[in-house]
PDB file of N, CA and C in Angstrom:
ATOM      1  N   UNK A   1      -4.240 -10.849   0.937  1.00  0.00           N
ATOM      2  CA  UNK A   1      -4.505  -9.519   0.429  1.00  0.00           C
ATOM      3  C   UNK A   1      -3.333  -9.079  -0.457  1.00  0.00           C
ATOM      4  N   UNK A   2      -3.903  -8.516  -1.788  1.00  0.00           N
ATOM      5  CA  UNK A   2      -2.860  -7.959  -2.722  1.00  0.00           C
ATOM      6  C   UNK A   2      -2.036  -6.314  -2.080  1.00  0.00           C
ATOM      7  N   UNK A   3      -0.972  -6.709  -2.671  1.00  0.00           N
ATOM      8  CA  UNK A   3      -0.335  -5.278  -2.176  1.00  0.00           C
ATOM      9  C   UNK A   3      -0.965  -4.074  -3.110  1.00  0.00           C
ATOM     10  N   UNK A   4      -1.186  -2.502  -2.535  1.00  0.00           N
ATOM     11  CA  UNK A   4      -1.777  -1.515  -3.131  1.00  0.00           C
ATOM     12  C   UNK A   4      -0.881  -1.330  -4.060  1.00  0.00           C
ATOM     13  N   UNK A   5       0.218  -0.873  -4.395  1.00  0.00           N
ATOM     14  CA  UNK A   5       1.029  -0.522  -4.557  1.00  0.00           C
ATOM     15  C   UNK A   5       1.806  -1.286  -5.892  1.00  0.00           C
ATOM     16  N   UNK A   6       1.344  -0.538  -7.239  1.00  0.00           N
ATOM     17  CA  UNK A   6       1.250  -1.690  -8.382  1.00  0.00           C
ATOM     18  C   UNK A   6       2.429  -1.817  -8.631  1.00  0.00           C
ATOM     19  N   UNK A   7       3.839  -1.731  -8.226  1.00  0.00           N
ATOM     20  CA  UNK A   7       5.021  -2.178  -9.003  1.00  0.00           C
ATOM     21  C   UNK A   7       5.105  -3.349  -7.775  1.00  0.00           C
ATOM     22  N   UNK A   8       4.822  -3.040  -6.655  1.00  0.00           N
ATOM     23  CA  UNK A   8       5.168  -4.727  -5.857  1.00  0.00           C
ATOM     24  C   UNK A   8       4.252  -5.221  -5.858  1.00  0.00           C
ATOM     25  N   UNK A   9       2.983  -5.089  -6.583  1.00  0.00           N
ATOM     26  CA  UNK A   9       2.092  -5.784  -6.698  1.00  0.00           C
ATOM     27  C   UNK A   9       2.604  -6.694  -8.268  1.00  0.00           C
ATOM     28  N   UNK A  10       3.276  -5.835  -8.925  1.00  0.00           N
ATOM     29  CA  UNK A  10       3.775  -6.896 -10.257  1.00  0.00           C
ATOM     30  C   UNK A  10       4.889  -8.073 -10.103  1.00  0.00           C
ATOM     31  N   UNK A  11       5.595  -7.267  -9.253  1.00  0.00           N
ATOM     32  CA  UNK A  11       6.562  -8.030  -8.360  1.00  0.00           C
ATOM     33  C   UNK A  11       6.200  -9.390  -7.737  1.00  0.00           C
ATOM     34  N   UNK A  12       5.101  -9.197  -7.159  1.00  0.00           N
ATOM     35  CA  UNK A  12       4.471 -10.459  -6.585  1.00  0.00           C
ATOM     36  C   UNK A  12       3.394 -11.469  -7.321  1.00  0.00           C
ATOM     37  N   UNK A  13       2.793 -10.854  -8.346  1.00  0.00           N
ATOM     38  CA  UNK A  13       2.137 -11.376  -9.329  1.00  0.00           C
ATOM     39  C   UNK A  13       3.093 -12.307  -9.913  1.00  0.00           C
ATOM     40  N   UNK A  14       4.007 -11.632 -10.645  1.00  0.00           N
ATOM     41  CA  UNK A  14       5.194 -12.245 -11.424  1.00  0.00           C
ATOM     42  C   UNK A  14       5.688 -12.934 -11.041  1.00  0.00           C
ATOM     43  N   UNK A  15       6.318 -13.203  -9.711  1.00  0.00           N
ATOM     44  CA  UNK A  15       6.734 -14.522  -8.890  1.00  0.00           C
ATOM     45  C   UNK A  15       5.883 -15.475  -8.930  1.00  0.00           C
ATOM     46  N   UNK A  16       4.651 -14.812  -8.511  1.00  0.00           N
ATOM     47  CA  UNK A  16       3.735 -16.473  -8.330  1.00  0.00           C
ATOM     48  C   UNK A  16       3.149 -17.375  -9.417  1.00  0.00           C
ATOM     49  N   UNK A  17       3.474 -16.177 -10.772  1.00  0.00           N
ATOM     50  CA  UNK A  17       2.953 -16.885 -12.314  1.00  0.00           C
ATOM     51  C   UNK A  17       4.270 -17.770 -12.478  1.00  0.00           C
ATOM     52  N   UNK A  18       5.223 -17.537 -12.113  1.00  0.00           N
ATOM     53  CA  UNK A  18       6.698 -18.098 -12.718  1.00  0.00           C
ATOM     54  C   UNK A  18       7.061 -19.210 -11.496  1.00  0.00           C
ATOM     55  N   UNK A  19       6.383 -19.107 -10.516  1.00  0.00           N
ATOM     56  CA  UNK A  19       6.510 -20.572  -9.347  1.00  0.00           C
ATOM     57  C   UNK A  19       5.213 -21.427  -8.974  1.00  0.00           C
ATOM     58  N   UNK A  20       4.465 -21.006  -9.385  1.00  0.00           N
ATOM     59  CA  UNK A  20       3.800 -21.101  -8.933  1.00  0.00           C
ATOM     60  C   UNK A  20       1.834 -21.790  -9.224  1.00  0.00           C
ATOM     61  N   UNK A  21       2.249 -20.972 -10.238  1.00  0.00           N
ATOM     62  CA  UNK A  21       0.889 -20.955 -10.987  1.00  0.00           C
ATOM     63  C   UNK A  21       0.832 -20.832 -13.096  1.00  0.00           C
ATOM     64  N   UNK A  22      -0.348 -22.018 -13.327  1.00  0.00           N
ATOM     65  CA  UNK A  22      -0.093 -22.193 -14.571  1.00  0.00           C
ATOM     66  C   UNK A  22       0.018 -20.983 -15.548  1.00  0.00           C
ATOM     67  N   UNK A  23      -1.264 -19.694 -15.073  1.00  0.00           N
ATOM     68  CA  UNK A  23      -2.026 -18.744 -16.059  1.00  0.00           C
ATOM     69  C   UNK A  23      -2.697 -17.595 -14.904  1.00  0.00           C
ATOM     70  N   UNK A  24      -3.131 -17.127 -15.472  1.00  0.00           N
ATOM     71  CA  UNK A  24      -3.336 -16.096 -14.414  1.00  0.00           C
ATOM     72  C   UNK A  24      -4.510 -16.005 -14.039  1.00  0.00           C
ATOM     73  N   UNK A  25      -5.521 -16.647 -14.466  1.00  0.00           N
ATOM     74  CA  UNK A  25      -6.861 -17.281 -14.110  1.00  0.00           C
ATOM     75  C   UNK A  25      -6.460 -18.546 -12.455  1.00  0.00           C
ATOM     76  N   UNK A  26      -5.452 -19.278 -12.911  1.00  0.00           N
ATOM     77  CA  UNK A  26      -5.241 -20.159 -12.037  1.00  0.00           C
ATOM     78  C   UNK A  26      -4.608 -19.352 -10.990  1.00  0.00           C
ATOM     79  N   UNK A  27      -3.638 -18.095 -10.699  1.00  0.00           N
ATOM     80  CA  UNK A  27      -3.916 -17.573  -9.801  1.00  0.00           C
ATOM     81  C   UNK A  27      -4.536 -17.246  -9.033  1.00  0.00           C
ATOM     82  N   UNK A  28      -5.527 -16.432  -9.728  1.00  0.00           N
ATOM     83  CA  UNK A  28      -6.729 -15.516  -9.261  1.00  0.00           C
ATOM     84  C   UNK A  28      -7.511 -16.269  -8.508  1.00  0.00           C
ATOM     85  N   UNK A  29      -7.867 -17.751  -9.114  1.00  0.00           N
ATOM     86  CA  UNK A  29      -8.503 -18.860  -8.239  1.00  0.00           C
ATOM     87  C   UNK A  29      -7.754 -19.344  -7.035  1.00  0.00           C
ATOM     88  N   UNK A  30      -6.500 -19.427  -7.128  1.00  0.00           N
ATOM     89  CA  UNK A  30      -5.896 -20.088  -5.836  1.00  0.00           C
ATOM     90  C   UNK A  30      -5.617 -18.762  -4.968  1.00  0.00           C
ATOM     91  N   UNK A  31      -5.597 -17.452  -5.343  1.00  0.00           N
ATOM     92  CA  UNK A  31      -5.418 -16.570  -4.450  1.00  0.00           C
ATOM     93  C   UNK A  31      -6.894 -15.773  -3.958  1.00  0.00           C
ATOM     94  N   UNK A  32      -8.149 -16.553  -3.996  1.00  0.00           N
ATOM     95  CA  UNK A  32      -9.431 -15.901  -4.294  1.00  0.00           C
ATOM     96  C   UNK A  32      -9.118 -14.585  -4.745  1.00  0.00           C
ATOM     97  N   UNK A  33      -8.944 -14.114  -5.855  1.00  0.00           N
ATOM     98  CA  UNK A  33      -8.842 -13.293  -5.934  1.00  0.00           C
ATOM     99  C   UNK A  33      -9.777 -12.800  -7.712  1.00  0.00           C
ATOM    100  N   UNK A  34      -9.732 -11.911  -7.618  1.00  0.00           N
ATOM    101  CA  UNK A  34     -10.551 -11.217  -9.623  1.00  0.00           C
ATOM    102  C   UNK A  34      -9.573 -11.492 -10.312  1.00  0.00           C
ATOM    103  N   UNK A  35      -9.295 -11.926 -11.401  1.00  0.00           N
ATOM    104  CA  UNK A  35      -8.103 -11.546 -12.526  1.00  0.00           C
ATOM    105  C   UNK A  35      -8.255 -10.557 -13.284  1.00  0.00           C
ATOM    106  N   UNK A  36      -9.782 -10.370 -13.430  1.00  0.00           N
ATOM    107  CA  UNK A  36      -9.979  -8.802 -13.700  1.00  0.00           C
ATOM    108  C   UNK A  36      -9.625  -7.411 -13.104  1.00  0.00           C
ATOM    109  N   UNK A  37      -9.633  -7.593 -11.818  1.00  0.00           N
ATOM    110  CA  UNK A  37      -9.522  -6.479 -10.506  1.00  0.00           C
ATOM    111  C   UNK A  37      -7.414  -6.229 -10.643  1.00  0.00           C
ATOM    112  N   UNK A  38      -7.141  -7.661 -11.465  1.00  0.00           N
ATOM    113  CA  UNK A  38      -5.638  -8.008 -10.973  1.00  0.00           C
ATOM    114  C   UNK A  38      -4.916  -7.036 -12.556  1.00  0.00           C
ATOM    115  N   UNK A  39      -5.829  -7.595 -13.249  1.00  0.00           N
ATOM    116  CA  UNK A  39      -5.462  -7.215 -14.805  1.00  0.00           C
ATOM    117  C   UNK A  39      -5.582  -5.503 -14.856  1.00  0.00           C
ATOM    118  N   UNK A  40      -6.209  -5.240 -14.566  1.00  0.00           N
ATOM    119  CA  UNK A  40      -6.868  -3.502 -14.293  1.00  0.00           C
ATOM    120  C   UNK A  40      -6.271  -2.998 -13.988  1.00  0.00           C
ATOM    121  N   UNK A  41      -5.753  -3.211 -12.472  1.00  0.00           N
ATOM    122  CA  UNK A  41      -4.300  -3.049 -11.485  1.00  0.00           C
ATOM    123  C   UNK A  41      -3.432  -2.629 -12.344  1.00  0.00           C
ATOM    124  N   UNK A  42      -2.797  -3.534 -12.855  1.00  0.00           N
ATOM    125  CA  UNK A  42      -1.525  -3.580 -13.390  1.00  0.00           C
ATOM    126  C   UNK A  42      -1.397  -2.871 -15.270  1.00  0.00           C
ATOM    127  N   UNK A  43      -2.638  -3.043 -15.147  1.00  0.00           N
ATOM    128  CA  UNK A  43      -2.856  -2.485 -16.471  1.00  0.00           C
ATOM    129  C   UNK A  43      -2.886  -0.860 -16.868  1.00  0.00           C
ATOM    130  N   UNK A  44      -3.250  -0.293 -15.368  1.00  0.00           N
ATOM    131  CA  UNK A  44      -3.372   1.145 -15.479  1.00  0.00           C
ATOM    132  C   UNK A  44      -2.154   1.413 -15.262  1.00  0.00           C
ATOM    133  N   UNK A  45      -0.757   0.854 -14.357  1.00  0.00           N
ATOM    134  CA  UNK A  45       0.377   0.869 -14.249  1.00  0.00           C
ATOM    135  C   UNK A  45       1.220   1.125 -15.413  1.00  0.00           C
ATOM    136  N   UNK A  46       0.530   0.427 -16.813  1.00  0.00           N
ATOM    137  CA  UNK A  46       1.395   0.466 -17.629  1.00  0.00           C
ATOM    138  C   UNK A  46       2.016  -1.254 -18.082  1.00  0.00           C
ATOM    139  N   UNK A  47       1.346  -2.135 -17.320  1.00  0.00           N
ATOM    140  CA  UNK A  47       1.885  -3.816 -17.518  1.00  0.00           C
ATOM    141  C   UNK A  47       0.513  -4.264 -18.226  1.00  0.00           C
ATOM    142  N   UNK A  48       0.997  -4.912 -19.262  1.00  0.00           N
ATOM    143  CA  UNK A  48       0.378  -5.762 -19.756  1.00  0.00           C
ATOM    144  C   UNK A  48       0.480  -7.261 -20.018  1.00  0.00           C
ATOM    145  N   UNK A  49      -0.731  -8.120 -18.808  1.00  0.00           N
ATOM    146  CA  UNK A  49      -0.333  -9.351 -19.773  1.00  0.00           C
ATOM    147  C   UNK A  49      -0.120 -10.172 -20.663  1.00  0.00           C
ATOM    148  N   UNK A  50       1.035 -11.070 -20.715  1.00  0.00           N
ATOM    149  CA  UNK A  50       1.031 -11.447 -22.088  1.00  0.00           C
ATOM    150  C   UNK A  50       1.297 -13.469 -21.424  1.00  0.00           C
ATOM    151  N   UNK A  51       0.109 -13.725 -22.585  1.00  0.00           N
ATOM    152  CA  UNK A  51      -0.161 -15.378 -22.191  1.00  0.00           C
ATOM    153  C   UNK A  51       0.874 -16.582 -22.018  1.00  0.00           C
ATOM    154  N   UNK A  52       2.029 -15.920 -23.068  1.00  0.00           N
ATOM    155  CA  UNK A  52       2.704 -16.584 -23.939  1.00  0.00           C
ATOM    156  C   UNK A  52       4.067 -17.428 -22.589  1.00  0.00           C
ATOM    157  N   UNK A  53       4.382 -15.818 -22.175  1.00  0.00           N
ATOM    158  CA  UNK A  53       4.970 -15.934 -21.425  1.00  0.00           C
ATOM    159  C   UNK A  53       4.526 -15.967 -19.597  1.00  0.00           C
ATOM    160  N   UNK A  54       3.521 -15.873 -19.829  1.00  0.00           N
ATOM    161  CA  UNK A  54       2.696 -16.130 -18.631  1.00  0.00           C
ATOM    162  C   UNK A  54       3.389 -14.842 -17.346  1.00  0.00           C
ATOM    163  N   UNK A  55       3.251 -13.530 -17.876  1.00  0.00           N
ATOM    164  CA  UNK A  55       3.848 -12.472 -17.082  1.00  0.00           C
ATOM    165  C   UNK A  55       3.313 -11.280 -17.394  1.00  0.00           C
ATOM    166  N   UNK A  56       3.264 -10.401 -16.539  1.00  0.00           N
ATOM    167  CA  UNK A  56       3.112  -8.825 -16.978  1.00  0.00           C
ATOM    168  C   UNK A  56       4.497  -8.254 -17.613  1.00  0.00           C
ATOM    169  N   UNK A  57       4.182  -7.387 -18.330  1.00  0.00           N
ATOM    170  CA  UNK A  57       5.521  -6.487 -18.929  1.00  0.00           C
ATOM    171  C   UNK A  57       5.102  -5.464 -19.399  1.00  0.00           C
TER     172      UNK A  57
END
């Protein structure tokens, strides 16, 4: 389960793109999780992903 709480939810996103995982699709799959539901999240926060670097900012 994702944390509610979107700055440690970026926090933890961001770790697992940078150890973990290729893209953020390949997250979403290994964490069953939406990348849409994940992108939204973080997106209303004010983070946007960016591919390049494979992170929110």
């Amino acid at each position: 389960m994702l944390p509610e709480d979107p700055f440690i939810l970026l926090s933890v996103i961001n770790t697992k793109l940078r150890d973990e995982y290729k893209d953020l699709n390949a997250l979403a799959d290994g964490m069953d999780e939406d990348a849409s539901f994940i992108k939204e999240k973080l997106e209303s926060a004010g983070f946007k992903y960016d591919e390049n670097s494979n992170q929110f900012r």
